[in-house]
PDB file of N, CA and C in Angstrom:
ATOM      1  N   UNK A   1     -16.076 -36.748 -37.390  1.00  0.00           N
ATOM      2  CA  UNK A   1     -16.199 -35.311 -37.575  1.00  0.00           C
ATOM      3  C   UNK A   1     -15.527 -34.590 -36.409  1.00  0.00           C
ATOM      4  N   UNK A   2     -14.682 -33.686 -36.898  1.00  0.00           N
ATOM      5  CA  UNK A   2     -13.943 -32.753 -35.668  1.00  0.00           C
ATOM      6  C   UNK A   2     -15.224 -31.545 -35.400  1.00  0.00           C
ATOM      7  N   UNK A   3     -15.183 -31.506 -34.068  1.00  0.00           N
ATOM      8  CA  UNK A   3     -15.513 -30.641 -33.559  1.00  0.00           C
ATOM      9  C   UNK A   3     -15.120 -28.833 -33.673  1.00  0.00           C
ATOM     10  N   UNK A   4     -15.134 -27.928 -33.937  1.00  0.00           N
ATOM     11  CA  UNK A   4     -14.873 -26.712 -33.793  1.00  0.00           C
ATOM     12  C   UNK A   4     -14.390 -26.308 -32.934  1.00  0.00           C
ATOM     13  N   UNK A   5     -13.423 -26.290 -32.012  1.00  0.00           N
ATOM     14  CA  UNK A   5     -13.437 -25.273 -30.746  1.00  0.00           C
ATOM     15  C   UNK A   5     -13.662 -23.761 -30.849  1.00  0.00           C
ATOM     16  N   UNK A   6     -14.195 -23.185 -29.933  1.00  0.00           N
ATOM     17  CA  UNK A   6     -15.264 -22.093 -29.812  1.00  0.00           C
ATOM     18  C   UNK A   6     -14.372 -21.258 -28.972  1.00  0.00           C
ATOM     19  N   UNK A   7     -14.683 -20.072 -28.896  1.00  0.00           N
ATOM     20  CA  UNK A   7     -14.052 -19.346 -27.722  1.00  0.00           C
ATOM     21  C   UNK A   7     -15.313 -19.209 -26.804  1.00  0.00           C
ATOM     22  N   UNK A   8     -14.615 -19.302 -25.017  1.00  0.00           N
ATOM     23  CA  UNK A   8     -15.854 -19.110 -24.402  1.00  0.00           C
ATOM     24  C   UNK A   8     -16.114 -17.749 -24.435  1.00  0.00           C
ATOM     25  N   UNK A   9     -17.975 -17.568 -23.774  1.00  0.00           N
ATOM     26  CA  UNK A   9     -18.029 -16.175 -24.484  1.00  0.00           C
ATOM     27  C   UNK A   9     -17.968 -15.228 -23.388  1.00  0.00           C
ATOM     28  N   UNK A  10     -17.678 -15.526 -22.137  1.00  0.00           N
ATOM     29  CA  UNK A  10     -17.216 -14.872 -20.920  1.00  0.00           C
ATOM     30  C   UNK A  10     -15.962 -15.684 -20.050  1.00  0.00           C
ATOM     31  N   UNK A  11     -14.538 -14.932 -20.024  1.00  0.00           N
ATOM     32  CA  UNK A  11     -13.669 -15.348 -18.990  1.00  0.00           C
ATOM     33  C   UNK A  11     -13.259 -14.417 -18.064  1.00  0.00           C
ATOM     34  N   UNK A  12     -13.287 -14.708 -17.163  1.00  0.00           N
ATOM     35  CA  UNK A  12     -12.713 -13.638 -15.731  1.00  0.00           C
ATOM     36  C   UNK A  12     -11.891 -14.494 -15.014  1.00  0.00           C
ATOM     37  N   UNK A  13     -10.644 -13.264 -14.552  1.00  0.00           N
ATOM     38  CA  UNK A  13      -9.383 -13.799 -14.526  1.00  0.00           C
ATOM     39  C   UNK A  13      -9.752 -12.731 -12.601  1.00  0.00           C
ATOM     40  N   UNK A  14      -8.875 -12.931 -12.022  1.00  0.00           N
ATOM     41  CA  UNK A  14      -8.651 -12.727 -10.651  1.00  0.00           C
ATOM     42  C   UNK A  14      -7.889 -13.014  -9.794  1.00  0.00           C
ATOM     43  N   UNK A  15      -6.753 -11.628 -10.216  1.00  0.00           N
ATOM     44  CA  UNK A  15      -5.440 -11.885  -9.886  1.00  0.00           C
ATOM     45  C   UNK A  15      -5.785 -11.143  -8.353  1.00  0.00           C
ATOM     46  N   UNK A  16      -4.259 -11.007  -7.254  1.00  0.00           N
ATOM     47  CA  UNK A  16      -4.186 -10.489  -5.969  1.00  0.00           C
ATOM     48  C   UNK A  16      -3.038 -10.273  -5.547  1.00  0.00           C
ATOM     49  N   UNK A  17      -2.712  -9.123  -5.293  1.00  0.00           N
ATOM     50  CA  UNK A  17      -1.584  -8.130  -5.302  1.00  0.00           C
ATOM     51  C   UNK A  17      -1.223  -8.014  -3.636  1.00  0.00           C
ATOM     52  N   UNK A  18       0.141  -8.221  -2.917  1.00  0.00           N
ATOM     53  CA  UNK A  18      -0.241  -7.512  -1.482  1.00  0.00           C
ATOM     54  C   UNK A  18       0.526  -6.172  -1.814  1.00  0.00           C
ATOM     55  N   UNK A  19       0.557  -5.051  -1.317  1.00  0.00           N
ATOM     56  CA  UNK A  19       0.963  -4.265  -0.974  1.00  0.00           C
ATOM     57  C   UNK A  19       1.395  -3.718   0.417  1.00  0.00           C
ATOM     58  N   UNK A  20       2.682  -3.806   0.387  1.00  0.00           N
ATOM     59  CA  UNK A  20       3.313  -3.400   1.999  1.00  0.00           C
ATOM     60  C   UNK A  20       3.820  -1.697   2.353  1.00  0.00           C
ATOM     61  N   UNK A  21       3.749  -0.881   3.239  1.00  0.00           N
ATOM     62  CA  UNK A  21       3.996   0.438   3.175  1.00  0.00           C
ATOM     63  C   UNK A  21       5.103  -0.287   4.642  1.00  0.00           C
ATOM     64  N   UNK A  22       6.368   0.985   4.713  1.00  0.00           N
ATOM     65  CA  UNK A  22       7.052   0.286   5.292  1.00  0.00           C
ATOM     66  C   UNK A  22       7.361   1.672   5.898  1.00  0.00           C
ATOM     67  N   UNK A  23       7.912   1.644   7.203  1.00  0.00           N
ATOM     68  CA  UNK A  23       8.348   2.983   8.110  1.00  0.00           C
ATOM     69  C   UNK A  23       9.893   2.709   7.990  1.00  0.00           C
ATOM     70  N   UNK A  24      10.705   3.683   7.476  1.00  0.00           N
ATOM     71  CA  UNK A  24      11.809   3.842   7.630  1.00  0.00           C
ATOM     72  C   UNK A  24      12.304   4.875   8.495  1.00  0.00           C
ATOM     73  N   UNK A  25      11.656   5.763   9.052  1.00  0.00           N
ATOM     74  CA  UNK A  25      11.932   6.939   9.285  1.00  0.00           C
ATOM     75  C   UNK A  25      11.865   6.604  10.717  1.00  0.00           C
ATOM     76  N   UNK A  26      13.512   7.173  11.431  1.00  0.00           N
ATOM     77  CA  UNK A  26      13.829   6.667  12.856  1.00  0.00           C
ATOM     78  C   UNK A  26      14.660   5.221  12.996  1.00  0.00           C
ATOM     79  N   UNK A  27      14.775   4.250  11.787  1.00  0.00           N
ATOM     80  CA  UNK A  27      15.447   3.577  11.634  1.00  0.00           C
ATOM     81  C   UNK A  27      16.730   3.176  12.098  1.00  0.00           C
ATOM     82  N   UNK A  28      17.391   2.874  12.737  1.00  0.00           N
ATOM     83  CA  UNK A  28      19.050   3.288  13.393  1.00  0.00           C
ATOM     84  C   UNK A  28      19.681   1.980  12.138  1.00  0.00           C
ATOM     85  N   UNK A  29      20.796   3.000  11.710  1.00  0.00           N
ATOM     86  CA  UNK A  29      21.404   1.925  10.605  1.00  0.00           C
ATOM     87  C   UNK A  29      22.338   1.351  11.127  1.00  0.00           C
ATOM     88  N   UNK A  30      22.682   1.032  12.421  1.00  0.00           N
ATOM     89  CA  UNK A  30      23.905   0.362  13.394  1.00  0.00           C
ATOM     90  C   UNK A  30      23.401  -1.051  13.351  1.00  0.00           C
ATOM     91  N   UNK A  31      22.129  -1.317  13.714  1.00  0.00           N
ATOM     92  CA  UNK A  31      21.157  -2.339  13.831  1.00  0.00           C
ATOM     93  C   UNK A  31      20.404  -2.723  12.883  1.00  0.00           C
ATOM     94  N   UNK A  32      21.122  -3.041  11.904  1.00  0.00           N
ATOM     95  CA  UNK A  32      20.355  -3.917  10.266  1.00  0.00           C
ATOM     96  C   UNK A  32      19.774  -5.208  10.721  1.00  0.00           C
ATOM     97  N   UNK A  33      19.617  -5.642  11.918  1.00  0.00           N
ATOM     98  CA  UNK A  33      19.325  -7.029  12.202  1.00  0.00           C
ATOM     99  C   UNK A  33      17.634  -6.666  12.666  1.00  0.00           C
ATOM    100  N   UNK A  34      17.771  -5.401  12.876  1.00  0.00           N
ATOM    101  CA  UNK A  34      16.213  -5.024  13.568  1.00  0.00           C
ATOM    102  C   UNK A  34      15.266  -4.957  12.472  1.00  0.00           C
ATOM    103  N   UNK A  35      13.818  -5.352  12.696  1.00  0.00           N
ATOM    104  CA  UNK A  35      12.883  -5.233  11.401  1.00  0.00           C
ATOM    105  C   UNK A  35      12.545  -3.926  11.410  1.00  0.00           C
ATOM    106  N   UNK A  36      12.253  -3.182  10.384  1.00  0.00           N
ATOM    107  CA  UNK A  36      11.529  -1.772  10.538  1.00  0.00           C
ATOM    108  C   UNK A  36      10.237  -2.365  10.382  1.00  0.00           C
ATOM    109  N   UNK A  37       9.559  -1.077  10.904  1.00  0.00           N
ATOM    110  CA  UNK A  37       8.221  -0.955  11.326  1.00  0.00           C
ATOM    111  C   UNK A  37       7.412  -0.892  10.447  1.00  0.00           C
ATOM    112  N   UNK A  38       6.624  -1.856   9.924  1.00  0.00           N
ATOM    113  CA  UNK A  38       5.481  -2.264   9.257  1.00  0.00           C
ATOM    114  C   UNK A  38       4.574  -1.349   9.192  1.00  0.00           C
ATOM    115  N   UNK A  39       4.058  -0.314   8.563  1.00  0.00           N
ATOM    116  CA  UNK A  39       2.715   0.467   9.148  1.00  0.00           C
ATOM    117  C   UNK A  39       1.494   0.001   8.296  1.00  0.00           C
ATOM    118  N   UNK A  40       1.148  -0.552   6.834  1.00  0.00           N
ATOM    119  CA  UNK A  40       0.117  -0.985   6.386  1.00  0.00           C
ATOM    120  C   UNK A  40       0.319  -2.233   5.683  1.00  0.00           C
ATOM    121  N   UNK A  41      -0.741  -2.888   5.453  1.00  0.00           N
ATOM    122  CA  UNK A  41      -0.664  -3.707   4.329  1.00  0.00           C
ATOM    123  C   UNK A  41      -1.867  -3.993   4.016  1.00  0.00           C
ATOM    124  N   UNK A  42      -1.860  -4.176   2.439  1.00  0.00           N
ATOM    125  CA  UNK A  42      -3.380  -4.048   1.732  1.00  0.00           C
ATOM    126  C   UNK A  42      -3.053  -5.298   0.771  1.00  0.00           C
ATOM    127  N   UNK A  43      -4.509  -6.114   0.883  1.00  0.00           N
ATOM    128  CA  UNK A  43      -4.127  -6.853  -0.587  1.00  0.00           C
ATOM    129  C   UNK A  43      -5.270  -6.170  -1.695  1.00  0.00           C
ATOM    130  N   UNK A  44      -4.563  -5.839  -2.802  1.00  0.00           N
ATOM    131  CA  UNK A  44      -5.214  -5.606  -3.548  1.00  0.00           C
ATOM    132  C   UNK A  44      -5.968  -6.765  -4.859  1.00  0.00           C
ATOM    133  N   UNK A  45      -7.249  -6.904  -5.379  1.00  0.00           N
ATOM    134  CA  UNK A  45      -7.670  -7.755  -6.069  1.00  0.00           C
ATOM    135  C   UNK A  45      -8.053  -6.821  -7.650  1.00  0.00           C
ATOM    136  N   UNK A  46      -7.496  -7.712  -8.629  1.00  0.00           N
ATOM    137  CA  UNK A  46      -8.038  -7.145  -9.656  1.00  0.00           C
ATOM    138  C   UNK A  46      -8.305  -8.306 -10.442  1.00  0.00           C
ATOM    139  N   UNK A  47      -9.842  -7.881 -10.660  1.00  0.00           N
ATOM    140  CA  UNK A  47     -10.866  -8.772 -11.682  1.00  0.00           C
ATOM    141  C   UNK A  47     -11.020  -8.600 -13.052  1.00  0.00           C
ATOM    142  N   UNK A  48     -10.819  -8.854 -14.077  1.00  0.00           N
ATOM    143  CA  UNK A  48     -10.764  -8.724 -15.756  1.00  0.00           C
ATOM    144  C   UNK A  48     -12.075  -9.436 -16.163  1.00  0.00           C
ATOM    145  N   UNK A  49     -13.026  -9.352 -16.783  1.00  0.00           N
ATOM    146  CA  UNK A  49     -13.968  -9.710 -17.081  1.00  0.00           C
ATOM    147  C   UNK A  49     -13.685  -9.803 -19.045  1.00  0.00           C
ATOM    148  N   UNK A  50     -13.857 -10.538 -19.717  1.00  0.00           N
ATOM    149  CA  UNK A  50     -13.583 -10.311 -20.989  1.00  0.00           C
ATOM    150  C   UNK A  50     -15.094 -11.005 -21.623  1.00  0.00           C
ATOM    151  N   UNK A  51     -16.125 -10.469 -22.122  1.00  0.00           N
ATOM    152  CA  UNK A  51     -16.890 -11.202 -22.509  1.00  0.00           C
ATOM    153  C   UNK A  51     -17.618 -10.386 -24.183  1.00  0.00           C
ATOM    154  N   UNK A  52     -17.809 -11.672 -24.914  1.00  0.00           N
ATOM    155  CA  UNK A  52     -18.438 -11.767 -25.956  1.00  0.00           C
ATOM    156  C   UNK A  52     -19.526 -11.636 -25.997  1.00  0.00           C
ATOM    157  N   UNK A  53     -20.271 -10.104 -26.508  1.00  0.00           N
ATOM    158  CA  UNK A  53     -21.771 -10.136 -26.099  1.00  0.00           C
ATOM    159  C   UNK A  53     -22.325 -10.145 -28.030  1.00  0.00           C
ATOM    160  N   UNK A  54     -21.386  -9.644 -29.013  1.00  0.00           N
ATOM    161  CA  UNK A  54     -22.252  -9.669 -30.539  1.00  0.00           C
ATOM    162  C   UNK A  54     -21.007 -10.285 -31.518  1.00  0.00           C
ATOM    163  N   UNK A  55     -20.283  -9.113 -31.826  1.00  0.00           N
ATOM    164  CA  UNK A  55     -19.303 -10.002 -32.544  1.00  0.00           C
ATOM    165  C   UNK A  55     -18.261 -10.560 -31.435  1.00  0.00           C
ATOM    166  N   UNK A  56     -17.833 -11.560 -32.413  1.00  0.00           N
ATOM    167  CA  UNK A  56     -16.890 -12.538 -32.113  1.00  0.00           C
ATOM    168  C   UNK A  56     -15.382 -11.481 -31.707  1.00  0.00           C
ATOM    169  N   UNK A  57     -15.373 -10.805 -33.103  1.00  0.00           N
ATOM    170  CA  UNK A  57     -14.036  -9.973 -32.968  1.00  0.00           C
ATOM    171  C   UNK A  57     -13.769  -8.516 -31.467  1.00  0.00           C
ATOM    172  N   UNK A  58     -14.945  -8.641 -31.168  1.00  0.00           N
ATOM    173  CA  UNK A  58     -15.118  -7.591 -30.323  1.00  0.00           C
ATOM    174  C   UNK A  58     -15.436  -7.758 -29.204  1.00  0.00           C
ATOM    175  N   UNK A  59     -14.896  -7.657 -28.344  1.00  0.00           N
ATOM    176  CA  UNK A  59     -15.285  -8.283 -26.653  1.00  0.00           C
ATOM    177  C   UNK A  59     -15.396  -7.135 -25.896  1.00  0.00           C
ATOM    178  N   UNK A  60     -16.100  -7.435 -24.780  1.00  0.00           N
ATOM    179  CA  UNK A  60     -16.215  -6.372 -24.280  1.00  0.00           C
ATOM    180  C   UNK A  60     -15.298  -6.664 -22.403  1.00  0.00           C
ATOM    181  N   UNK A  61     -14.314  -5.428 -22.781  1.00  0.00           N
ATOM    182  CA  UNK A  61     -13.219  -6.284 -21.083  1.00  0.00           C
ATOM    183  C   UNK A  61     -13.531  -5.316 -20.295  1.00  0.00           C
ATOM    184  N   UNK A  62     -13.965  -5.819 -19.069  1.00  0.00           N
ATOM    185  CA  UNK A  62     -13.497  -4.618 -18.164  1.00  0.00           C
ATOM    186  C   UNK A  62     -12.700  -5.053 -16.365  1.00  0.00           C
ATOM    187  N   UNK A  63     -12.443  -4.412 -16.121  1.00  0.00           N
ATOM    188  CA  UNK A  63     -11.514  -4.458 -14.892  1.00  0.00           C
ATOM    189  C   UNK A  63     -11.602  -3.816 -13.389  1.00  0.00           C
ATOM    190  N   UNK A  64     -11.795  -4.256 -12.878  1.00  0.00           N
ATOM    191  CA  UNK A  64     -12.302  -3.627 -11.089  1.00  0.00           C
ATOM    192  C   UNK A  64     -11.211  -4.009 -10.557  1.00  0.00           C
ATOM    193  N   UNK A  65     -11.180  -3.106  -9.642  1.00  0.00           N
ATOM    194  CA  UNK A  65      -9.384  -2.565  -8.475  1.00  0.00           C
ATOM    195  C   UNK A  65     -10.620  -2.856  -7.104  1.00  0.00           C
ATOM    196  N   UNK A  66     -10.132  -3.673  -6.402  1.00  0.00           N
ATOM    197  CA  UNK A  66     -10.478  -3.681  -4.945  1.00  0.00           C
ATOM    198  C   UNK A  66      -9.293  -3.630  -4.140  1.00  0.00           C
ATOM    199  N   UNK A  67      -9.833  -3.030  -3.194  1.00  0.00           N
ATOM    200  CA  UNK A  67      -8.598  -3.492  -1.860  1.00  0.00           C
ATOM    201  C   UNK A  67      -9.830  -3.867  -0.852  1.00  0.00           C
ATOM    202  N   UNK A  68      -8.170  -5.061  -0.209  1.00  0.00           N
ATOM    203  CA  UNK A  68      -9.121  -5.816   1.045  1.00  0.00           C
ATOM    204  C   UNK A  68      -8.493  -4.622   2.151  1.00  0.00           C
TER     205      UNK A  68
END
């Protein structure tokens, strides 16, 4: 007898983003070898929650934005 496969009835996914902000301003363009100036960096996390609470056809997803 085959088994059924099922969908599970909760998956959460948890992806992570960096985000860099970058200083250009004062830059000398003679000197492309120089790094510009870094001023932030954030990683951002986003969580997806997808879960099956009645029907099958209908899930319920939701999604949270963090920054570290």
């Amino acid at each position: 007898m085959e088994q059924e496969m099922k969908k599970p009835f909760k998956t959460v996914i948890t992806e992570y983003f960096e985000e860099i902000d970058y200083d250009t301003t004062g830059a000398d363009r003679r000197k492309d070898f120089l790094p510009v100036n870094r001023q932030s960096r954030r990683i951002r996390v986003v969580t997806t929650t997808e879960e099956y609470c009645g029907s099958r056809h209908d899930p319920v997803v939701s999604r949270v934005y963090t920054y570290l």
